[in-house]
N, C-alpha and C. Protein backbone atom coordinates (compact mmCIF):
# COMPACT_ATOMS: atom_id res chain seq x y z
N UNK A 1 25.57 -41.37 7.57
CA UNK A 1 26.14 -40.21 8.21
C UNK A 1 25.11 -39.63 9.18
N UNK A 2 25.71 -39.12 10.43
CA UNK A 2 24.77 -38.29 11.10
C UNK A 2 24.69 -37.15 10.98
N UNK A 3 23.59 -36.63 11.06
CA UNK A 3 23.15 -35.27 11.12
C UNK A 3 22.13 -34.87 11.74
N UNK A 4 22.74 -34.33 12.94
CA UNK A 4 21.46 -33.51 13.73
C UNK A 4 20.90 -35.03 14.74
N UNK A 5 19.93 -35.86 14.29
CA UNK A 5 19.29 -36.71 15.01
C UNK A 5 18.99 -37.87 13.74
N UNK A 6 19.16 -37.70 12.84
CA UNK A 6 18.47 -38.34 11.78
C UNK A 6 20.47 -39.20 11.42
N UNK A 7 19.87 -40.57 10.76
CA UNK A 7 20.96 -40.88 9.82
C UNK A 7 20.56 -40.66 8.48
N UNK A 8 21.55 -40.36 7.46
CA UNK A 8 21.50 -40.00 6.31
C UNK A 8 22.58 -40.90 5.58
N UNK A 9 22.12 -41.34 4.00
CA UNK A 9 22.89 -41.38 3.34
C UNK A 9 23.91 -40.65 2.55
N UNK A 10 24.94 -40.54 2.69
CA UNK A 10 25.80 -39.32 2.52
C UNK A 10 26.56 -39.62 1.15
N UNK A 11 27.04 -40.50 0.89
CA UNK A 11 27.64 -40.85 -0.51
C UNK A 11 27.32 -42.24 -0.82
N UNK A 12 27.49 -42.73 -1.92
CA UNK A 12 27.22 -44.41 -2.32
C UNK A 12 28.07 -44.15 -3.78
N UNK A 13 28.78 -45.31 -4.24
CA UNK A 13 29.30 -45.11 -5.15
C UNK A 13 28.62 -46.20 -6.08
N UNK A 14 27.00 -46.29 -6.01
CA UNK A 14 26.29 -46.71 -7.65
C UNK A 14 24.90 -46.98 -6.53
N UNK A 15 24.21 -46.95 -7.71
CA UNK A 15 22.75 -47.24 -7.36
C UNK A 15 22.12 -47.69 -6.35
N UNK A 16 22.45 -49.44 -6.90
CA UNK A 16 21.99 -50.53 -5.91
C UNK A 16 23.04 -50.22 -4.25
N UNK A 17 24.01 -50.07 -4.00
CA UNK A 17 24.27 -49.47 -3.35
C UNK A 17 23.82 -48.17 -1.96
N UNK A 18 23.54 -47.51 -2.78
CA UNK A 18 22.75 -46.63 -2.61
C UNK A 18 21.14 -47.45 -2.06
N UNK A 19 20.74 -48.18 -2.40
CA UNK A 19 19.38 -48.41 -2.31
C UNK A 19 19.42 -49.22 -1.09
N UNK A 20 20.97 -50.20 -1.20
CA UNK A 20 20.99 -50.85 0.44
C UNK A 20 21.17 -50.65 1.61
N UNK A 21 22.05 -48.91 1.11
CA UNK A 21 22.03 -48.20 2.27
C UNK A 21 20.26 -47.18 2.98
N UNK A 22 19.77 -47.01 1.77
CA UNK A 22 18.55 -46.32 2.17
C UNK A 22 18.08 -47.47 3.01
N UNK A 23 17.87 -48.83 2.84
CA UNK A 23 17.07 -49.87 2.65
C UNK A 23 17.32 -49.83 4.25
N UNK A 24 18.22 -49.82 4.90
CA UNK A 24 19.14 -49.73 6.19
C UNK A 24 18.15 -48.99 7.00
N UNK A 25 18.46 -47.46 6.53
CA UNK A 25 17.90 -46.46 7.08
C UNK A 25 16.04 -46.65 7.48
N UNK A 26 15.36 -46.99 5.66
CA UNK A 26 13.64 -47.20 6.08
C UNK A 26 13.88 -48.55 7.48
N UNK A 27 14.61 -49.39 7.77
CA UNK A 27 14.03 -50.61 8.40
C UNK A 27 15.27 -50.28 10.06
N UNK A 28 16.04 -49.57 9.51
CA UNK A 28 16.62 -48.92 10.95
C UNK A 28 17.42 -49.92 11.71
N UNK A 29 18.00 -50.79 10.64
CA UNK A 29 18.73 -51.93 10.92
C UNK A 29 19.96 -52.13 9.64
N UNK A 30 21.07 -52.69 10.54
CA UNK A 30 22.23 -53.27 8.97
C UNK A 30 23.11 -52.82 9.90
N UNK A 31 24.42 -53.25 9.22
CA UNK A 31 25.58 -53.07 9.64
C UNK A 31 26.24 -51.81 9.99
N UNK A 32 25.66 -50.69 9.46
CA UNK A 32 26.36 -49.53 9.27
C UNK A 32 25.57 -48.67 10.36
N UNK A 33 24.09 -48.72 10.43
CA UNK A 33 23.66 -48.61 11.27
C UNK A 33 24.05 -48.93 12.80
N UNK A 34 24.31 -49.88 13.01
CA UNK A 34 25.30 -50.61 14.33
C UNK A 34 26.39 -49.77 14.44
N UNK A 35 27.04 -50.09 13.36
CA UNK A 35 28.77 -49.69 13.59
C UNK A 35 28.48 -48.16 13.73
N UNK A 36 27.03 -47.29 13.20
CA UNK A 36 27.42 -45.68 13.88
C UNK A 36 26.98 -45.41 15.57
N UNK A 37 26.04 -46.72 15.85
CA UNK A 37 24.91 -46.58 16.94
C UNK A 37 25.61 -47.30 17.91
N UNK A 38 27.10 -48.27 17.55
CA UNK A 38 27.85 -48.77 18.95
C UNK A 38 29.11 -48.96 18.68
N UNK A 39 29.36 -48.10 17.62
CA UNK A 39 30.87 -47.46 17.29
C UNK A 39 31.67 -48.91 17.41
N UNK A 40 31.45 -50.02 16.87
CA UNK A 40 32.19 -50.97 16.73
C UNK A 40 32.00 -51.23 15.08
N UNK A 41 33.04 -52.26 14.47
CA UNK A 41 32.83 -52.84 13.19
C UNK A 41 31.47 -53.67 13.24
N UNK A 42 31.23 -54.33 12.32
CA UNK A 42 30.30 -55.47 12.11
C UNK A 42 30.59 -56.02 10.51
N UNK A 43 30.74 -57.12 10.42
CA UNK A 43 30.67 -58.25 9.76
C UNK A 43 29.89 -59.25 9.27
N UNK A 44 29.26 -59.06 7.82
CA UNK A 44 28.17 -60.28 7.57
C UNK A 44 29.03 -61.20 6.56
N UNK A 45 29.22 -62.20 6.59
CA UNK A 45 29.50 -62.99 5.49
C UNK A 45 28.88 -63.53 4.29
N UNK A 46 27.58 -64.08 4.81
CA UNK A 46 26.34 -64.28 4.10
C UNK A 46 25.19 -63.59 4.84
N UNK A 47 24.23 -62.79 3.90
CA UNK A 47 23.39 -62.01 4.52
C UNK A 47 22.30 -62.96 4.18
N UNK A 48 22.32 -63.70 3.27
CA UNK A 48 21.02 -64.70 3.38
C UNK A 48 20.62 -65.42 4.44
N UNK A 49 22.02 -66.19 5.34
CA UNK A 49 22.25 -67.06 6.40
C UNK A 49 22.26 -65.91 7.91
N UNK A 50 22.69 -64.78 7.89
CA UNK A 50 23.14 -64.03 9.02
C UNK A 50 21.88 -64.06 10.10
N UNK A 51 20.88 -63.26 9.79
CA UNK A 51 19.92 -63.12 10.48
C UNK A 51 19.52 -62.38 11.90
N UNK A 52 21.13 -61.61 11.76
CA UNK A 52 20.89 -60.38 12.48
C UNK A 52 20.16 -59.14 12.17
N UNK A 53 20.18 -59.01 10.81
CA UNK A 53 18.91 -57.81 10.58
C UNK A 53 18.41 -58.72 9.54
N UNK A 54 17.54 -59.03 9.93
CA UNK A 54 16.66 -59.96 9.13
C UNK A 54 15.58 -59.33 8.13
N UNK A 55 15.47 -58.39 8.95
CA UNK A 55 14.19 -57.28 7.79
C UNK A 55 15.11 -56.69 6.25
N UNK A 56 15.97 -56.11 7.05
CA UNK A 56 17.02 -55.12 5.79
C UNK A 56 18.20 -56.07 5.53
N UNK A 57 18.73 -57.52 5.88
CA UNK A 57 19.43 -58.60 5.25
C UNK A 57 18.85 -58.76 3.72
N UNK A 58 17.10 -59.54 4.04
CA UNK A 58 16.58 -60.15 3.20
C UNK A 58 16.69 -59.21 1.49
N UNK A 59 16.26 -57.96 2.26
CA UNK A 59 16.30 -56.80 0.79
C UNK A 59 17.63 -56.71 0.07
N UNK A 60 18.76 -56.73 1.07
CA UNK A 60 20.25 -56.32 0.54
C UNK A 60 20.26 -57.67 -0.39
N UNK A 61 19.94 -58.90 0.26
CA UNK A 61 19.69 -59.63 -0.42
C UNK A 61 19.66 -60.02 -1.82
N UNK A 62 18.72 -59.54 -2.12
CA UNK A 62 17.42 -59.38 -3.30
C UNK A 62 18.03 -58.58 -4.15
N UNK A 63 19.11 -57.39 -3.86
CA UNK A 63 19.63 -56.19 -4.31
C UNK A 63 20.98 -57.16 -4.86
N UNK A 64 21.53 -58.51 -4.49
CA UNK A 64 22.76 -58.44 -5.26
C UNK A 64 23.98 -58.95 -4.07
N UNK A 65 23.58 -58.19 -3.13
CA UNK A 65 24.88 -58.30 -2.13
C UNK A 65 24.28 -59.28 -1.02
N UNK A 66 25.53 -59.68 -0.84
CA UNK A 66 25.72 -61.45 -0.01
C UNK A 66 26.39 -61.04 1.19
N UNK A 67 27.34 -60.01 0.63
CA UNK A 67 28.27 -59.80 2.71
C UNK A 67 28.26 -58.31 2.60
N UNK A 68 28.55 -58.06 3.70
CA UNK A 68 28.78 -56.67 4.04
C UNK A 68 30.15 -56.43 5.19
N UNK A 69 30.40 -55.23 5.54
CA UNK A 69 31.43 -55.25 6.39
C UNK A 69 31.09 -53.23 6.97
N UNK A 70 30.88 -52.90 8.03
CA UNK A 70 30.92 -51.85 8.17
C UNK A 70 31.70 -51.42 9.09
N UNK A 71 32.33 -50.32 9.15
CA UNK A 71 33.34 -49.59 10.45
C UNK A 71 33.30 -48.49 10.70
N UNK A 72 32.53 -47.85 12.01
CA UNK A 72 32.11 -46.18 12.00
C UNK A 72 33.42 -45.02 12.02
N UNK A 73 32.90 -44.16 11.25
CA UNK A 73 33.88 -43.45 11.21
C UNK A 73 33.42 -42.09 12.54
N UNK A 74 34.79 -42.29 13.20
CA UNK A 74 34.29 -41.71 14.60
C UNK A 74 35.72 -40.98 15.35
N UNK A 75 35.35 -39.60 15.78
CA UNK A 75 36.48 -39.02 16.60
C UNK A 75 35.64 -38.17 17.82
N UNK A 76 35.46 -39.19 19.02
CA UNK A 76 34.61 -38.57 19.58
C UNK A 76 33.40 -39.44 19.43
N UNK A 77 32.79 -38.50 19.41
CA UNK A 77 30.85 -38.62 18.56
C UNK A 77 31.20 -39.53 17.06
N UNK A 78 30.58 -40.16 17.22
CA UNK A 78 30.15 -41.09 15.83
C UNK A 78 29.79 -40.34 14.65
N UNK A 79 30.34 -40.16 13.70
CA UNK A 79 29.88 -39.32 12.58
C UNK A 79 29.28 -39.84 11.78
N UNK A 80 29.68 -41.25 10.95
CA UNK A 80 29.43 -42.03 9.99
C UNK A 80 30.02 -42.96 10.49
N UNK A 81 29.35 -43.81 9.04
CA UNK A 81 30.05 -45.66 9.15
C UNK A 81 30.34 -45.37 7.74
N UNK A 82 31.50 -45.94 7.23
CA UNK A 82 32.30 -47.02 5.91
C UNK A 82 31.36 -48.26 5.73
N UNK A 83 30.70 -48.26 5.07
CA UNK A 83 30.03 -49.93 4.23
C UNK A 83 30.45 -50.12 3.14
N UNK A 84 31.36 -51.59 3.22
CA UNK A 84 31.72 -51.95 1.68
C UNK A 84 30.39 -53.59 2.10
N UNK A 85 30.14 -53.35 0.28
CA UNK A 85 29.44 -54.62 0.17
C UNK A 85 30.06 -55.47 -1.02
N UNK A 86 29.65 -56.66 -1.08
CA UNK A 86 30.15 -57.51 -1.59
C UNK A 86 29.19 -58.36 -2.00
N UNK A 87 29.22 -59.06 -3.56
CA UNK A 87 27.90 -59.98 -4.45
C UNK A 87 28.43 -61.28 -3.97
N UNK A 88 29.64 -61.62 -3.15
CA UNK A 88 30.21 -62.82 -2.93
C UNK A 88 30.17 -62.99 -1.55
N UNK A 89 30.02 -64.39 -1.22
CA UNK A 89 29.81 -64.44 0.28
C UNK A 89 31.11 -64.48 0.57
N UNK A 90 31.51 -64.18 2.32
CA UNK A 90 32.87 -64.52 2.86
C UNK A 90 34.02 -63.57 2.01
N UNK A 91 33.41 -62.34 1.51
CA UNK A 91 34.48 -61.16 1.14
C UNK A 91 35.38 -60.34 1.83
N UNK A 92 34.60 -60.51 2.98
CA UNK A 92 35.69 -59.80 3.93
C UNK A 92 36.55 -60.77 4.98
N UNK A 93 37.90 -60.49 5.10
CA UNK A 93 38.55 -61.02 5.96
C UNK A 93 39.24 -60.07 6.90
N UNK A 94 40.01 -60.30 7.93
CA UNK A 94 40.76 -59.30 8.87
C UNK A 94 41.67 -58.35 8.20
N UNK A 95 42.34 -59.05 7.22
CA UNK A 95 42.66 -57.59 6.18
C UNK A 95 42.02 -57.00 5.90
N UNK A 96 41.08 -57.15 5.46
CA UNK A 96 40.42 -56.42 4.63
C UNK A 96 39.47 -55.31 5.42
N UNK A 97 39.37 -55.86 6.65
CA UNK A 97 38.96 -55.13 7.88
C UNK A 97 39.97 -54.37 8.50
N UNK A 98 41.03 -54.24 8.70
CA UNK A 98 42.17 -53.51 8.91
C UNK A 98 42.36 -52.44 7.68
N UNK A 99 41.96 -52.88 6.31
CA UNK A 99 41.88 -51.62 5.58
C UNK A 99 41.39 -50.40 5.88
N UNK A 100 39.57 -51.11 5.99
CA UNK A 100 38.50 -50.38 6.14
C UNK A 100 38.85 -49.46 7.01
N UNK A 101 39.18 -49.90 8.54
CA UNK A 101 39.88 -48.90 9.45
C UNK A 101 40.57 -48.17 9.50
N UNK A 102 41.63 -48.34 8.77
CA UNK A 102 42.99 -47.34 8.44
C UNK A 102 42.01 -46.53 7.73
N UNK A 103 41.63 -46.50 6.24
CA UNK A 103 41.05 -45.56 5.67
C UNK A 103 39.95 -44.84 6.19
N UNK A 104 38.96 -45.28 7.51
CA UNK A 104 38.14 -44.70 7.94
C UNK A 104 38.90 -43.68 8.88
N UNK A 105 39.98 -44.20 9.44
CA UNK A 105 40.71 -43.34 9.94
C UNK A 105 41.47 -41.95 9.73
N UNK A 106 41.93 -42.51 8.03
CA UNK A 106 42.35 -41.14 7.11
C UNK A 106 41.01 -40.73 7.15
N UNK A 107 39.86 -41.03 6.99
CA UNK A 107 38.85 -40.09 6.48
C UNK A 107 38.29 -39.16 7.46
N UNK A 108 38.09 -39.50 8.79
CA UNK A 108 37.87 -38.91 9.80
C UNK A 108 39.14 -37.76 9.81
N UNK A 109 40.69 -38.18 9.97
CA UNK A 109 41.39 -36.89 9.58
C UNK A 109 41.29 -35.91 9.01
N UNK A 110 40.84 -36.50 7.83
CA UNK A 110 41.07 -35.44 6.86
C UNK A 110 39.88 -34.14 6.80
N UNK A 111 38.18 -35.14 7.24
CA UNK A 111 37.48 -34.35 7.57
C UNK A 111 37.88 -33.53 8.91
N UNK A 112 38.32 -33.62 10.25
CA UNK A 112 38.62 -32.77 10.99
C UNK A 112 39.63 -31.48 10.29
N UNK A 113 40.55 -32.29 9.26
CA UNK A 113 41.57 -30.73 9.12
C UNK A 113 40.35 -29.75 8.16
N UNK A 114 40.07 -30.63 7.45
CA UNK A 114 38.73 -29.48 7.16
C UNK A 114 38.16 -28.23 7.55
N UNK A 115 37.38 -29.20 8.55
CA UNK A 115 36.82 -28.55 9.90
C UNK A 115 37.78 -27.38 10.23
N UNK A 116 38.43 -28.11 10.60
CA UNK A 116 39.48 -26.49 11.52
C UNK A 116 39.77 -25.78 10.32
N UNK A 117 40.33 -26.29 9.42
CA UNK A 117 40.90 -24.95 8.60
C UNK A 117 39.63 -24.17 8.22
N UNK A 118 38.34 -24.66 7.90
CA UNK A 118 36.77 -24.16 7.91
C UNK A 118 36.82 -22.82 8.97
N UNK A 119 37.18 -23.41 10.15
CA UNK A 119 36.95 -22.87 11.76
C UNK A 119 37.49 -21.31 11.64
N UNK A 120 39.00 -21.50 11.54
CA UNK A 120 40.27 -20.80 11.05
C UNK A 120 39.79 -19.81 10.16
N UNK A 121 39.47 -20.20 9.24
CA UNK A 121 39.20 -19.48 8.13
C UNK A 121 38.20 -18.42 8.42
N UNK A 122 36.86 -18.81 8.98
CA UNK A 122 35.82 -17.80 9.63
C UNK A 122 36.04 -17.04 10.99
N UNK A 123 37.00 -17.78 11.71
CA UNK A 123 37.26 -16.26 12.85
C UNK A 123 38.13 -15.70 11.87
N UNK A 124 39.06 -15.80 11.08
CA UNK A 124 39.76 -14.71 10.12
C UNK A 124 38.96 -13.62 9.63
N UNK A 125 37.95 -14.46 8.87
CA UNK A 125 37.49 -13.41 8.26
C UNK A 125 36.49 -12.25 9.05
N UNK A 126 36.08 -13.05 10.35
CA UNK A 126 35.10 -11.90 11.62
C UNK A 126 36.32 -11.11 11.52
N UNK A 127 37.26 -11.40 11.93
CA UNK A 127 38.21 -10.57 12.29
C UNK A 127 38.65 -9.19 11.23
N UNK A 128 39.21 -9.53 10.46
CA UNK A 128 39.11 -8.62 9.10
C UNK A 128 37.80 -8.10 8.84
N UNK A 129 36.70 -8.46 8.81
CA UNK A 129 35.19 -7.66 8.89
C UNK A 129 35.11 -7.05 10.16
N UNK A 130 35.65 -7.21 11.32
CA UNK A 130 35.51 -5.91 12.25
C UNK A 130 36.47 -5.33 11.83
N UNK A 131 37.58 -5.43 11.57
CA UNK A 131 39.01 -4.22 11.54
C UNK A 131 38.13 -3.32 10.36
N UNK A 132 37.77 -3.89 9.10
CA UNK A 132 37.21 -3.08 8.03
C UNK A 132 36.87 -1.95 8.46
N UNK A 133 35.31 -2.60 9.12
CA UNK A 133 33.93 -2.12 9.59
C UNK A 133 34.77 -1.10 10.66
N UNK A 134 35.69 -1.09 11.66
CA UNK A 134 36.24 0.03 12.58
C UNK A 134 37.18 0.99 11.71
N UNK A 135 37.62 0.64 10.81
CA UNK A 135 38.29 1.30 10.01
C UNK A 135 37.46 2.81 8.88
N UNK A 136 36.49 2.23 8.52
CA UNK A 136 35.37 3.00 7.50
C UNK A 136 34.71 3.52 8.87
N UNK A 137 34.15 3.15 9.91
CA UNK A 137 33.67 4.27 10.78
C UNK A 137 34.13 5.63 11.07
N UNK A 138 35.83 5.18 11.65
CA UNK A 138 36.87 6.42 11.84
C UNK A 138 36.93 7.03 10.39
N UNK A 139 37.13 6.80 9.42
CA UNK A 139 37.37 7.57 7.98
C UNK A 139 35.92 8.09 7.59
N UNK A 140 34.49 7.47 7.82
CA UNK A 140 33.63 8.18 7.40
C UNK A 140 32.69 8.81 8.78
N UNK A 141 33.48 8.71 9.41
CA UNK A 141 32.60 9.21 10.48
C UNK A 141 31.08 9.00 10.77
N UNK A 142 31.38 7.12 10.66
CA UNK A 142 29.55 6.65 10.60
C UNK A 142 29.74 5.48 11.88
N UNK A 143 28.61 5.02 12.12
CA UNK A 143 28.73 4.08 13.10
C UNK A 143 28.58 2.56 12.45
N UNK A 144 29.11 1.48 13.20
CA UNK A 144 28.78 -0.12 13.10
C UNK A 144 27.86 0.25 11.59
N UNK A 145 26.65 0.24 11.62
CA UNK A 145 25.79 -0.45 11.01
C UNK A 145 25.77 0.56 10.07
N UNK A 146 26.54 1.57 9.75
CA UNK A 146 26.70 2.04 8.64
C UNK A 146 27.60 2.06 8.00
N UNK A 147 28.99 1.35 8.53
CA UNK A 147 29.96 1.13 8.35
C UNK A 147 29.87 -0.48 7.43
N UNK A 148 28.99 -1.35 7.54
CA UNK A 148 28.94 -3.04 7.26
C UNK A 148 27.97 -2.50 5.88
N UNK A 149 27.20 -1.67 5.95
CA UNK A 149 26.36 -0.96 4.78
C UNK A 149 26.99 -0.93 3.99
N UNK A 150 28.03 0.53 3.81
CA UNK A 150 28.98 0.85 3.21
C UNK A 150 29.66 -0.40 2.77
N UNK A 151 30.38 -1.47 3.41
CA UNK A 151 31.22 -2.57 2.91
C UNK A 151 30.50 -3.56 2.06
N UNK A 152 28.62 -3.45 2.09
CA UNK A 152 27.42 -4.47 1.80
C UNK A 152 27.60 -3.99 0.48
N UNK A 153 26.98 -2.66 0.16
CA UNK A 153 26.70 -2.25 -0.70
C UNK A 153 27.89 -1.99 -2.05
N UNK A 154 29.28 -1.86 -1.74
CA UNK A 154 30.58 -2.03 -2.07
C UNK A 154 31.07 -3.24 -2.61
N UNK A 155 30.40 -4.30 -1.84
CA UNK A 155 30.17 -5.48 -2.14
C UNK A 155 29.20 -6.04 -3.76
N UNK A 156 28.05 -5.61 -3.52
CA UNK A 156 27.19 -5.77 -4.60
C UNK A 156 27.45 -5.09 -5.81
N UNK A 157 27.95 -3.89 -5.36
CA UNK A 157 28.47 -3.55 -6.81
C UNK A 157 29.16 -3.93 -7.82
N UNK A 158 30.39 -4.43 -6.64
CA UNK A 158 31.58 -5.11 -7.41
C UNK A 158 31.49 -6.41 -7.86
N UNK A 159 30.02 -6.55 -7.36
CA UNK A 159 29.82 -8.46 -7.70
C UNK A 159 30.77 -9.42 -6.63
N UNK A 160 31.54 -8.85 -5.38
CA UNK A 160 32.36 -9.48 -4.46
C UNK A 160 31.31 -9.69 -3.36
N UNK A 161 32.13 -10.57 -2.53
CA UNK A 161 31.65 -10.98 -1.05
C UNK A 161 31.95 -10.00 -0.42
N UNK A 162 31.46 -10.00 0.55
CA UNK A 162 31.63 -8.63 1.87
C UNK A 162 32.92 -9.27 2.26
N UNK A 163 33.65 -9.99 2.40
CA UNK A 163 34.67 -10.18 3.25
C UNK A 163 35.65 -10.28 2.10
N UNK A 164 35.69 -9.96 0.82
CA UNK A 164 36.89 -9.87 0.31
C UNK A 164 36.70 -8.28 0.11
N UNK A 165 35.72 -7.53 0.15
CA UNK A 165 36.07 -5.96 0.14
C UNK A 165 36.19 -5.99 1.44
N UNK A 166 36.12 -6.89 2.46
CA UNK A 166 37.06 -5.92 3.52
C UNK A 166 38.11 -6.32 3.78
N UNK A 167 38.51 -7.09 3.55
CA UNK A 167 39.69 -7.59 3.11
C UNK A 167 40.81 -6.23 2.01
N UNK A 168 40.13 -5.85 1.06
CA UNK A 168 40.56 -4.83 0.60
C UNK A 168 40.36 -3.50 1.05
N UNK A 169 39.99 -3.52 1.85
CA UNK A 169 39.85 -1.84 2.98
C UNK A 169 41.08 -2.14 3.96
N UNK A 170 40.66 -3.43 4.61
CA UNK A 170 42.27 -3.02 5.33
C UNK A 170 43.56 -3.52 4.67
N UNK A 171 43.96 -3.84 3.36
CA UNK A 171 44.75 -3.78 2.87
C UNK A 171 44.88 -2.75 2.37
N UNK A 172 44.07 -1.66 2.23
CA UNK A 172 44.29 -0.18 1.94
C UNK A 172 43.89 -0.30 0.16
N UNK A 173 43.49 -1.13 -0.09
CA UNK A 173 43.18 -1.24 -1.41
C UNK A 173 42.29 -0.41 -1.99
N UNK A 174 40.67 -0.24 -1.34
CA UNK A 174 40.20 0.30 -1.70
C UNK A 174 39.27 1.64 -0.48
N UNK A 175 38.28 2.54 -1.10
CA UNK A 175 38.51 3.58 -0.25
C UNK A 175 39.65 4.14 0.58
N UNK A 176 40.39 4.22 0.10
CA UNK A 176 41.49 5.26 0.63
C UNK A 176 41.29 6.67 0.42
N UNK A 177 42.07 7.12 1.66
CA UNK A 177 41.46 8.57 1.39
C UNK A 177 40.34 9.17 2.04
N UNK A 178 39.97 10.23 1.67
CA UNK A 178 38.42 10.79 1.25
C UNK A 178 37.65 9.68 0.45
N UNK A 179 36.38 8.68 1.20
CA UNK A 179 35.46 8.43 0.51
C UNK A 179 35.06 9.19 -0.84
N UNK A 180 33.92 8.74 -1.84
CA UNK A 180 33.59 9.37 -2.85
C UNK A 180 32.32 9.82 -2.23
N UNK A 181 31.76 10.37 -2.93
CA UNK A 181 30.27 11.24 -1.80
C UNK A 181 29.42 10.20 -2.40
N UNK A 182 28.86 9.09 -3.52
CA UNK A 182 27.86 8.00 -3.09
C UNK A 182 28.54 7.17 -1.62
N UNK A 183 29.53 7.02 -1.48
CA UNK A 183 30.17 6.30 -0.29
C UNK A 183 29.62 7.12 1.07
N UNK A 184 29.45 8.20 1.23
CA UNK A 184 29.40 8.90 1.94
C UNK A 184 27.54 8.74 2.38
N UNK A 185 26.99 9.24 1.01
CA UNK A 185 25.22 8.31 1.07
C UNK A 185 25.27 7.62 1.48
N UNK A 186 25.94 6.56 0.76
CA UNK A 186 25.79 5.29 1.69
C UNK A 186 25.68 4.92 2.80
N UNK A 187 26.42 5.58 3.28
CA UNK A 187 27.08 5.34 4.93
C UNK A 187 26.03 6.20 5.45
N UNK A 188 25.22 6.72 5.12
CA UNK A 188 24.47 7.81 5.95
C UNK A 188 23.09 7.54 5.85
N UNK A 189 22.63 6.36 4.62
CA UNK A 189 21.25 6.23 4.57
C UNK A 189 20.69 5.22 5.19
């Protein structure tokens, strides 16, 4: 997976696994590497015989696995690669490569709806944290930064996030009314 400038291993589902993908990363070569760095598949059948990454082949090697198959997962910018490996040579075929894709494909989806509903979700809540925050100004007659105080400190008490007590200010839930006079400290210290 990318992040920032660096590749990272992001999930592995067992050990050795895991160790062929690091193994990738220390020697900066392998399939997955490729498939994030030229957004195409890649295909080893036998990694003993291949001798395209010959440094990080030999180790995957040594680790168990004979083929590999990688396909970047990409919308846009390259995010990640899919690596399935295999203890058998000649595991992957064009099916099995047409899988990989489809599912790299759901996966890239599913991470974008993420994303947006992520996105979505935080201008919501700016949004509802200014209405709050303009709301407790006009009722306590304090400014911005004594107004986010008031909602901070409201917050800690109740053991809540700031954005679900303001969430409950402009649902009228709570402070309604006349503030209580610590509310009023608050807002004033």
């Amino acid at each position: 997976m990318v992040q920032g400038r660096t590749i990272t291993v992001a999930a592995a589902s067992d050990a050795d696994v895991r160790r062929a993908d690091e193994l990738r990363l220390e020697w900066g070569q392998g399939s997955g590497v490729e498939a994030i760095l030229t957004r195409r598949n890649f295909r080893a059948d036998d990694l003993r015989l291949n001798g395209r990454w010959r440094f990080w082949e030999r180790q995957a090697a040594r680790l168990g696995w004979l083929s590999v198959m990688s396909v970047p997962l990409a919308d846009g910018d390259t995010l990640a690669s899919l690596t399935v490996y295999s203890r058998q040579v000649r595991s992957f075929s064009h099916v099995e490569q047409a899988v990989a894709e489809a599912f790299a494909g759901h996966a890239v989806a599913v991470g974008n709806a993420r994303e947006q509903r992520s996105v979505s979700e935080a201008v919501t809540t700016r949004r509802v944290l200014r209405l709050a925050q303009a709301m407790l100004m006009k009722r306590l007659q304090v400014d911005a930064e004594q107004a986010f105080t008031v909602l901070r400190r409201s917050a800690a008490q109740g053991n809540q996030r700031v954005a679900e007590v303001a969430a409950d200010v402009v649902a009228g839930r709570v402070m309604t009314g006349n503030p209580s006079p610590s509310l009023r400290t608050d807002a004033a210290s």
